[in-house]
Protein backbone atom coordinates (compact mmCIF):
# COMPACT_ATOMS: atom_id res chain seq x y z
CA UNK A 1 22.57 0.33 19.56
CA UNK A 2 21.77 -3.35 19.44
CA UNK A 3 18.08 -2.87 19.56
CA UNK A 4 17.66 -0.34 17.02
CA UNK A 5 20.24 -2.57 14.61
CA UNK A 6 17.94 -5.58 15.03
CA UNK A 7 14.50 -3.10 13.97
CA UNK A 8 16.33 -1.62 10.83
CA UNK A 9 16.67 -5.31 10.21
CA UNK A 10 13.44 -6.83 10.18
CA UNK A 11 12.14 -3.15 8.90
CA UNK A 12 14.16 -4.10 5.45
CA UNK A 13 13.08 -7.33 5.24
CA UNK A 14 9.57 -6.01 5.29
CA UNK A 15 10.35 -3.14 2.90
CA UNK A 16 12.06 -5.81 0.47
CA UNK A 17 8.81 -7.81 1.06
CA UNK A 18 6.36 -5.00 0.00
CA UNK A 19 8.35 -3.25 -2.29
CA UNK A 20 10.67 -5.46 -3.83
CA UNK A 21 10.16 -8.78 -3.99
CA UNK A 22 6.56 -7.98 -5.62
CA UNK A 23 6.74 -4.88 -7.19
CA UNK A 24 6.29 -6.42 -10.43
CA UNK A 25 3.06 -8.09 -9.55
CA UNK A 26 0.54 -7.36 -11.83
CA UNK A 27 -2.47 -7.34 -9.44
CA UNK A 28 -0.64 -4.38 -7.44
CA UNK A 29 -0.88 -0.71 -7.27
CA UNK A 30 0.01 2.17 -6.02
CA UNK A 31 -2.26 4.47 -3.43
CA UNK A 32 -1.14 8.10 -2.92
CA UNK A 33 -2.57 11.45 -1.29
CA UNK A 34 -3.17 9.13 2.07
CA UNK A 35 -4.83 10.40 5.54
CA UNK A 36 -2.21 10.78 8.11
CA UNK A 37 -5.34 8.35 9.56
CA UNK A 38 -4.93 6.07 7.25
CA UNK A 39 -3.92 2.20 8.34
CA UNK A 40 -3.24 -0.95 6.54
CA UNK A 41 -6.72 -2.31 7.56
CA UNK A 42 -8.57 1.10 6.37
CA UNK A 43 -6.81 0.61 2.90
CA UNK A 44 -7.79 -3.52 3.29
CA UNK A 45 -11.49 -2.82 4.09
CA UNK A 46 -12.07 -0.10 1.07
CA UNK A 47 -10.51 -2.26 -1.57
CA UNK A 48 -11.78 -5.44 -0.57
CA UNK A 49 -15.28 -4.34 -2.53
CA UNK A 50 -13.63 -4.53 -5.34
CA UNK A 51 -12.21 -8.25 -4.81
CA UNK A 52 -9.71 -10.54 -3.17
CA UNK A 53 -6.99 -8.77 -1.85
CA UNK A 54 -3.46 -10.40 -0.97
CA UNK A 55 -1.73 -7.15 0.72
CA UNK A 56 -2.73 -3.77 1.95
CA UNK A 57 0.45 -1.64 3.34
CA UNK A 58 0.53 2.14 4.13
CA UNK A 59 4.14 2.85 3.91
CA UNK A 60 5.45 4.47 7.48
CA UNK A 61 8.50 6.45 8.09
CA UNK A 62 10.99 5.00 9.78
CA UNK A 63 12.23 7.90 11.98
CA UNK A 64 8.90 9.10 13.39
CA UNK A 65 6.46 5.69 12.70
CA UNK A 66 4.03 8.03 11.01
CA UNK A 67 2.17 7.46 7.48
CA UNK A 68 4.14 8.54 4.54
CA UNK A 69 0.95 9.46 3.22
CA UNK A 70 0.94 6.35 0.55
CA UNK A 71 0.91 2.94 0.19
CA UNK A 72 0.22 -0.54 -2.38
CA UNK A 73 -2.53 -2.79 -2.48
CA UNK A 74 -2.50 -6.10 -4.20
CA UNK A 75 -5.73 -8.25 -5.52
CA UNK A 76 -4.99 -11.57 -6.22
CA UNK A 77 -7.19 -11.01 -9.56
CA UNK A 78 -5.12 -8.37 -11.79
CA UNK A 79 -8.48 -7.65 -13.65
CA UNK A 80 -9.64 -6.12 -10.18
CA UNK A 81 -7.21 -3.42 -10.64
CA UNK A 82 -8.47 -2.12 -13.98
CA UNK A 83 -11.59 -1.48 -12.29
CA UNK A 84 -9.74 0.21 -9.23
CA UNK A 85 -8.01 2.28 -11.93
CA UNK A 86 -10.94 2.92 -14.23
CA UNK A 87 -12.94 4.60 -11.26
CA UNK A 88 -12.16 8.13 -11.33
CA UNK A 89 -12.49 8.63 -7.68
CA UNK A 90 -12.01 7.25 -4.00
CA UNK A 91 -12.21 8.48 -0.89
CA UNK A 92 -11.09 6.81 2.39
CA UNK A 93 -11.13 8.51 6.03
CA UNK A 94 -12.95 11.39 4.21
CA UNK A 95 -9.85 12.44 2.16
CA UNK A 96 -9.86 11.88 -1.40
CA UNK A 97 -7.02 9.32 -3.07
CA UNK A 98 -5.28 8.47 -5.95
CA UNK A 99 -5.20 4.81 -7.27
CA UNK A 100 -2.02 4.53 -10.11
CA UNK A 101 -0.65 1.53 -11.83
CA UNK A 102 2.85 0.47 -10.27
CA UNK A 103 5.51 1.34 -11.93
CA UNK A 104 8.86 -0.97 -11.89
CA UNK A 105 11.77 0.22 -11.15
């Protein structure tokens, strides 16, 4: 239908936006083992100790508008990632993540 054609739209634009366009940003990374609780503004608020953030995205499916159970956040400092990294552990709506460079594609 019309409506869905017009959704798949804008949801690639924001997929090439958050995945493509800046994957090979160097103050982004990735965020895995997600709560299904997990939002864009839990993964902005946790980070944001660490410094200036540019994006926080949990990446949703696009059948049932659920979590995928990851996501990327981006400082707009690279050097706050190596101390993201360098932390051994985080924990976020009381489930434990994982914080990994991006890799590019």
């Amino acid at each position: 239908t019309r409506r869905r054609s017009v959704f798949l739209q804008h949801r690639q634009k924001d997929l090439k936006y958050t995945m493509g366009d800046r994957r090979d940003d160097p103050g982004k990374f990735f965020v895995g083992n997600l709560s299904w609780d997990t939002d864009n503004d839990s993964l902005w608020n946790y980070f944001s100790q660490y410094g200036q953030l540019s994006d926080a995205v949990v990446i949703m499916d696009r059948e049932t508008g659920r979590s995928r159970g990851f996501g990327f956040v981006t400082f707009r400092d690279p050097k706050c990632v190596d101390e993201v990294l360098h932390q051994q552990q985080h924990e976020i709506d009381g489930r434990q993540i994982s914080a990994k460079p991006c890799n590019s594609r």
